[in-house]
N, C-alpha and C. Protein backbone atom coordinates (compact mmCIF):
# COMPACT_ATOMS: atom_id res chain seq x y z
N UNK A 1 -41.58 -15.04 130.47
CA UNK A 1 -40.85 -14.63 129.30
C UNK A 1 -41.72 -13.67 128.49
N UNK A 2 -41.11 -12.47 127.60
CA UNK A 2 -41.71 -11.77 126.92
C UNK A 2 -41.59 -12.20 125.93
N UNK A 3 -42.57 -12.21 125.39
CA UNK A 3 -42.07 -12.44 123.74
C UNK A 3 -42.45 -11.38 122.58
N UNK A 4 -41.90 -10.73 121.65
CA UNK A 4 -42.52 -9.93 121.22
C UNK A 4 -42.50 -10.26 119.20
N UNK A 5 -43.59 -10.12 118.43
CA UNK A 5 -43.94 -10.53 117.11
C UNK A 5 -43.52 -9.01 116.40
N UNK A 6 -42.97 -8.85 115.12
CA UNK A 6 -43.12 -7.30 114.99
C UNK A 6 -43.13 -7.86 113.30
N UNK A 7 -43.77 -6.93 112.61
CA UNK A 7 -43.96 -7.06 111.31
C UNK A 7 -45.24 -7.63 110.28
N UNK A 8 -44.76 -8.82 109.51
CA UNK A 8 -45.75 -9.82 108.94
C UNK A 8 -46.39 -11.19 110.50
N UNK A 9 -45.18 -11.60 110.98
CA UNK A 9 -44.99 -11.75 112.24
C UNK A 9 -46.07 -11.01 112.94
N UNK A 10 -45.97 -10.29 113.55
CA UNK A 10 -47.08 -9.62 114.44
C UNK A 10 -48.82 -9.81 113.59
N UNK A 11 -48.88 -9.69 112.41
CA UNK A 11 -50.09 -9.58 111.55
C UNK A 11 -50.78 -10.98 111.92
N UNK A 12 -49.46 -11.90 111.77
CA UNK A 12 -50.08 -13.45 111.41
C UNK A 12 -50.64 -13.97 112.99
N UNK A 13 -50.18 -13.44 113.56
CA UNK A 13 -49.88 -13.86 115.37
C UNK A 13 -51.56 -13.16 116.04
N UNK A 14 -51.13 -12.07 115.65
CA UNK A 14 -52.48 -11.00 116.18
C UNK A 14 -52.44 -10.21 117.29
N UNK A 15 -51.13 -9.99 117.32
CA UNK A 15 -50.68 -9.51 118.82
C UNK A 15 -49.27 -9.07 118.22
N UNK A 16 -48.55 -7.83 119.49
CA UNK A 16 -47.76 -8.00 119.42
C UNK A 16 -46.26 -8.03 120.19
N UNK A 17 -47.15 -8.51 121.49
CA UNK A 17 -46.31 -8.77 122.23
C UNK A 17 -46.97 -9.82 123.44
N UNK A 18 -46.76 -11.00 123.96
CA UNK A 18 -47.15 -11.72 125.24
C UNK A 18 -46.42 -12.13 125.95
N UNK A 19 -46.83 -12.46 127.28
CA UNK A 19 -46.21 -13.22 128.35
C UNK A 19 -46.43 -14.50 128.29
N UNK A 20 -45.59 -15.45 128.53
CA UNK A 20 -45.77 -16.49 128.24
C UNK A 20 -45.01 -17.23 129.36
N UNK A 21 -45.56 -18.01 130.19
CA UNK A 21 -44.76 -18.90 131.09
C UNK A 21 -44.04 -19.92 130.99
N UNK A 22 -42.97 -20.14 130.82
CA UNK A 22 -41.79 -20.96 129.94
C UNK A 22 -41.85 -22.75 130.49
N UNK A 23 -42.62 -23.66 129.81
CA UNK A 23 -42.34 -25.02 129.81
C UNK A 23 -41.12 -25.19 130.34
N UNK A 24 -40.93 -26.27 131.26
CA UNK A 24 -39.41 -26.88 131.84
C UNK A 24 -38.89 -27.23 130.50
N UNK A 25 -39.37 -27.91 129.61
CA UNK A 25 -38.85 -29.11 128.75
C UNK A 25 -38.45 -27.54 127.57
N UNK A 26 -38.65 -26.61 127.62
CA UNK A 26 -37.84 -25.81 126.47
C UNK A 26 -37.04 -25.32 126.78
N UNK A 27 -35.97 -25.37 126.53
CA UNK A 27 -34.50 -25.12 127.35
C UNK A 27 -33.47 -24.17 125.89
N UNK A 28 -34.36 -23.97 124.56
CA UNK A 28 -33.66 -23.56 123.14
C UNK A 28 -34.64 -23.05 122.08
N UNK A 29 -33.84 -21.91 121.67
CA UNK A 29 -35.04 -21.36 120.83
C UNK A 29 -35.57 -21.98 119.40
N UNK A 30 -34.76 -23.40 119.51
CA UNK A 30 -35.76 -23.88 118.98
C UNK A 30 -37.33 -24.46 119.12
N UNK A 31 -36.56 -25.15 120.86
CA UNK A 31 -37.78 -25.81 121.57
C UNK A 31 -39.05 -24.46 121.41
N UNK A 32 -38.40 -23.55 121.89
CA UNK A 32 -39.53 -22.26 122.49
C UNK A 32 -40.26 -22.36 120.58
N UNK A 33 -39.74 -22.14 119.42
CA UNK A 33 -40.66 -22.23 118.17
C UNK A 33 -41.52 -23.36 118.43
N UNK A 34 -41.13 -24.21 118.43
CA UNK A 34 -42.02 -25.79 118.37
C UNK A 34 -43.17 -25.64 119.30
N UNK A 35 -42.85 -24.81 120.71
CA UNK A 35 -43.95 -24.78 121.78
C UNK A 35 -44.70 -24.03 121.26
N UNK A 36 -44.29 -22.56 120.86
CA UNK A 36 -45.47 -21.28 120.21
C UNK A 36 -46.04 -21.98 119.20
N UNK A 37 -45.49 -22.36 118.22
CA UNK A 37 -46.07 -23.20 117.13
C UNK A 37 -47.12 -24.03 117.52
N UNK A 38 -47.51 -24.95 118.80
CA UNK A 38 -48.13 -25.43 118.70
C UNK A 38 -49.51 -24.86 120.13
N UNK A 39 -49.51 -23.60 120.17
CA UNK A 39 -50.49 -22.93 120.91
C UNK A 39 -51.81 -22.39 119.89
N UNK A 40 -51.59 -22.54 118.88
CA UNK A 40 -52.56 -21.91 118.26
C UNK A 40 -52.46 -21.66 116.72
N UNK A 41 -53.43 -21.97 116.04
CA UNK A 41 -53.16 -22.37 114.36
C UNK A 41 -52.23 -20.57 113.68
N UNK A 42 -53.04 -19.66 114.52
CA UNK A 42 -51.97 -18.24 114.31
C UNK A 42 -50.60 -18.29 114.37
N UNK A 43 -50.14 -19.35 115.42
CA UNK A 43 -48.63 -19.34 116.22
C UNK A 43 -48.21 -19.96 114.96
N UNK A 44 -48.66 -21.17 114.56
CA UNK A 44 -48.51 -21.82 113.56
C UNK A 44 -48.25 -21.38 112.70
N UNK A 45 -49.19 -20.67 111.60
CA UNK A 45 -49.08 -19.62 110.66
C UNK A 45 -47.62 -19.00 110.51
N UNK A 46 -47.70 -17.95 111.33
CA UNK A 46 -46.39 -17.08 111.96
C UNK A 46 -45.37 -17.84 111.60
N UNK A 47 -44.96 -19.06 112.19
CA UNK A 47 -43.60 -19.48 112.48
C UNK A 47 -42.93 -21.04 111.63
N UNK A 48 -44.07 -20.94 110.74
CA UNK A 48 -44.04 -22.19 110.20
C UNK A 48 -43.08 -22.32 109.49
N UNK A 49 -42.60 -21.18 108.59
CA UNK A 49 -41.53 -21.18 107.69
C UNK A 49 -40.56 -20.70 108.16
N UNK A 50 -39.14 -21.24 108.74
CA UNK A 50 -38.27 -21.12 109.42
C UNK A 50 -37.50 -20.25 108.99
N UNK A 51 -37.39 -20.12 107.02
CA UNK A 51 -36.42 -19.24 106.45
C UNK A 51 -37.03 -17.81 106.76
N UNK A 52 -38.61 -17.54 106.97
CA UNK A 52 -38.85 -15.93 107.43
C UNK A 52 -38.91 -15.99 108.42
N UNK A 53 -38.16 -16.10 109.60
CA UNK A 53 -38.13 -15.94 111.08
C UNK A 53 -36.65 -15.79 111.56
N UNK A 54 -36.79 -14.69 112.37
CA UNK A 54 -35.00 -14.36 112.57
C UNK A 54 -35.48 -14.05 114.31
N UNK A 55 -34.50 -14.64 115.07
CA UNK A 55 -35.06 -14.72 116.39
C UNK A 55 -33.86 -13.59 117.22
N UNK A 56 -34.54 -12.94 118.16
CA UNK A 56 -33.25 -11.72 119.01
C UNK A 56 -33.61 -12.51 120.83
N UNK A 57 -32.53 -12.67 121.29
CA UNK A 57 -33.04 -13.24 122.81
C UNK A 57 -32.23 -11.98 123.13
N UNK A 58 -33.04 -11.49 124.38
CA UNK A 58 -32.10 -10.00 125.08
C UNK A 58 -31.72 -8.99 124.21
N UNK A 59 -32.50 -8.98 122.60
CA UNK A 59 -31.58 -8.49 121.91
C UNK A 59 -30.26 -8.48 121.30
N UNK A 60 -29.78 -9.85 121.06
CA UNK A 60 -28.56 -10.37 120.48
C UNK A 60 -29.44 -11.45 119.72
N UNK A 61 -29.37 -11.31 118.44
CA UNK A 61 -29.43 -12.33 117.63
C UNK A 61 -29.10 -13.91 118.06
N UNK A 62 -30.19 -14.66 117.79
CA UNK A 62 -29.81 -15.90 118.20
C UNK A 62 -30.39 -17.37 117.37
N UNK A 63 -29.47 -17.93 117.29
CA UNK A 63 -29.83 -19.41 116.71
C UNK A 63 -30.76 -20.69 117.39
N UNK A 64 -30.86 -21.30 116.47
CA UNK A 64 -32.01 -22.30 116.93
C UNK A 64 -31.32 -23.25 118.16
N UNK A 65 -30.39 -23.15 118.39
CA UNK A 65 -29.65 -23.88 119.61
C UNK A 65 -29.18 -23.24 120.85
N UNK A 66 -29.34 -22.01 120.47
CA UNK A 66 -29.18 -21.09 121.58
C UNK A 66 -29.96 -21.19 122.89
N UNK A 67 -29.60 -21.23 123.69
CA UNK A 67 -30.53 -21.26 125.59
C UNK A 67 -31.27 -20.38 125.37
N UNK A 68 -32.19 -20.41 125.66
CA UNK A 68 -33.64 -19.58 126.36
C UNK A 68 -33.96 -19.92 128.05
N UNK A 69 -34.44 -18.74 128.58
CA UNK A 69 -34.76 -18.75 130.20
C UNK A 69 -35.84 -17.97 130.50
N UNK A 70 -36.54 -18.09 131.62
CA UNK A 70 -38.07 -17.83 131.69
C UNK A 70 -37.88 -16.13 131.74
N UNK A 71 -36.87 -15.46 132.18
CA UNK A 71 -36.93 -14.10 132.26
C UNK A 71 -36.69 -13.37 131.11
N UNK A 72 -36.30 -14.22 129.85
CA UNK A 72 -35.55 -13.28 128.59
C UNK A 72 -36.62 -12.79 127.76
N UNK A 73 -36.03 -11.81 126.68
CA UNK A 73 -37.48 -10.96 126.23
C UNK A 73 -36.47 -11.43 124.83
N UNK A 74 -37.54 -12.25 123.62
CA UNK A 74 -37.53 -13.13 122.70
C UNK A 74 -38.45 -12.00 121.78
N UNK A 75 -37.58 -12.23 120.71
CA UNK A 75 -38.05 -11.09 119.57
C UNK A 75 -38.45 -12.30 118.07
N UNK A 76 -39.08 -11.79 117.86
CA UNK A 76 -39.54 -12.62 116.46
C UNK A 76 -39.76 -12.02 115.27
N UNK A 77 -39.10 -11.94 113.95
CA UNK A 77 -39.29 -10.60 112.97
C UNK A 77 -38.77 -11.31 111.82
N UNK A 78 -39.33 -10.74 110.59
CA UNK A 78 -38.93 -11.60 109.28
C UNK A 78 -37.38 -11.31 108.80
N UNK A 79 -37.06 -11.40 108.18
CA UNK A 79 -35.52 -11.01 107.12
C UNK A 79 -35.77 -9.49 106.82
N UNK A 80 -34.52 -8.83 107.28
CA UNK A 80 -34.33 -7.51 107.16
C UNK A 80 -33.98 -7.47 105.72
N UNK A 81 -34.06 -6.69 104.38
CA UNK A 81 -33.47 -6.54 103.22
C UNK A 81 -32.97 -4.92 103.49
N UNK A 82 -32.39 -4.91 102.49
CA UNK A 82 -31.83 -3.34 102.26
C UNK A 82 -32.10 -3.48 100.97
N UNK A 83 -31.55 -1.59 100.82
CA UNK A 83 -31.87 -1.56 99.32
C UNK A 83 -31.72 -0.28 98.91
């Protein structure tokens, strides 16, 4: 799986993009937060606050219940504002 950080996201992470080999037991992008979250006090950082994290699987916006699969490319980025 790709995963890619872009923004405050990318700053907190330190990277901004990895491969990551997808656990059986995460089957939802929620599971996949809870797993990154717990790789590293950075992952942590990043993703801790759920209200600044907006997740894209394939590029379609997606919810915390949504399927995830080892080939999809998983986007991670704070709240877009306008103005």
């Amino acid at each position: 799986m790709r995963v890619l950080y872009f923004a405050l996201l990318r700053e907190r992470v330190g990277m901004a993009e990895e491969t990551v080999a997808l656990p059986e037991n995460v089957r939802t992008v929620a599971d996949l937060i809870a797993w990154l979250r717990s790789r590293s006090p950075q992952h942590e950082a990043a993703l801790a606050d759920p209200t600044m994290v907006r997740v894209a699987v394939n590029q379609d916006y997606a919810q915390p219940g949504d399927a995830v699969q080892p080939g999809d490319e998983v986007a991670f980025f704070p709240p877009v504002t306008g103005g």
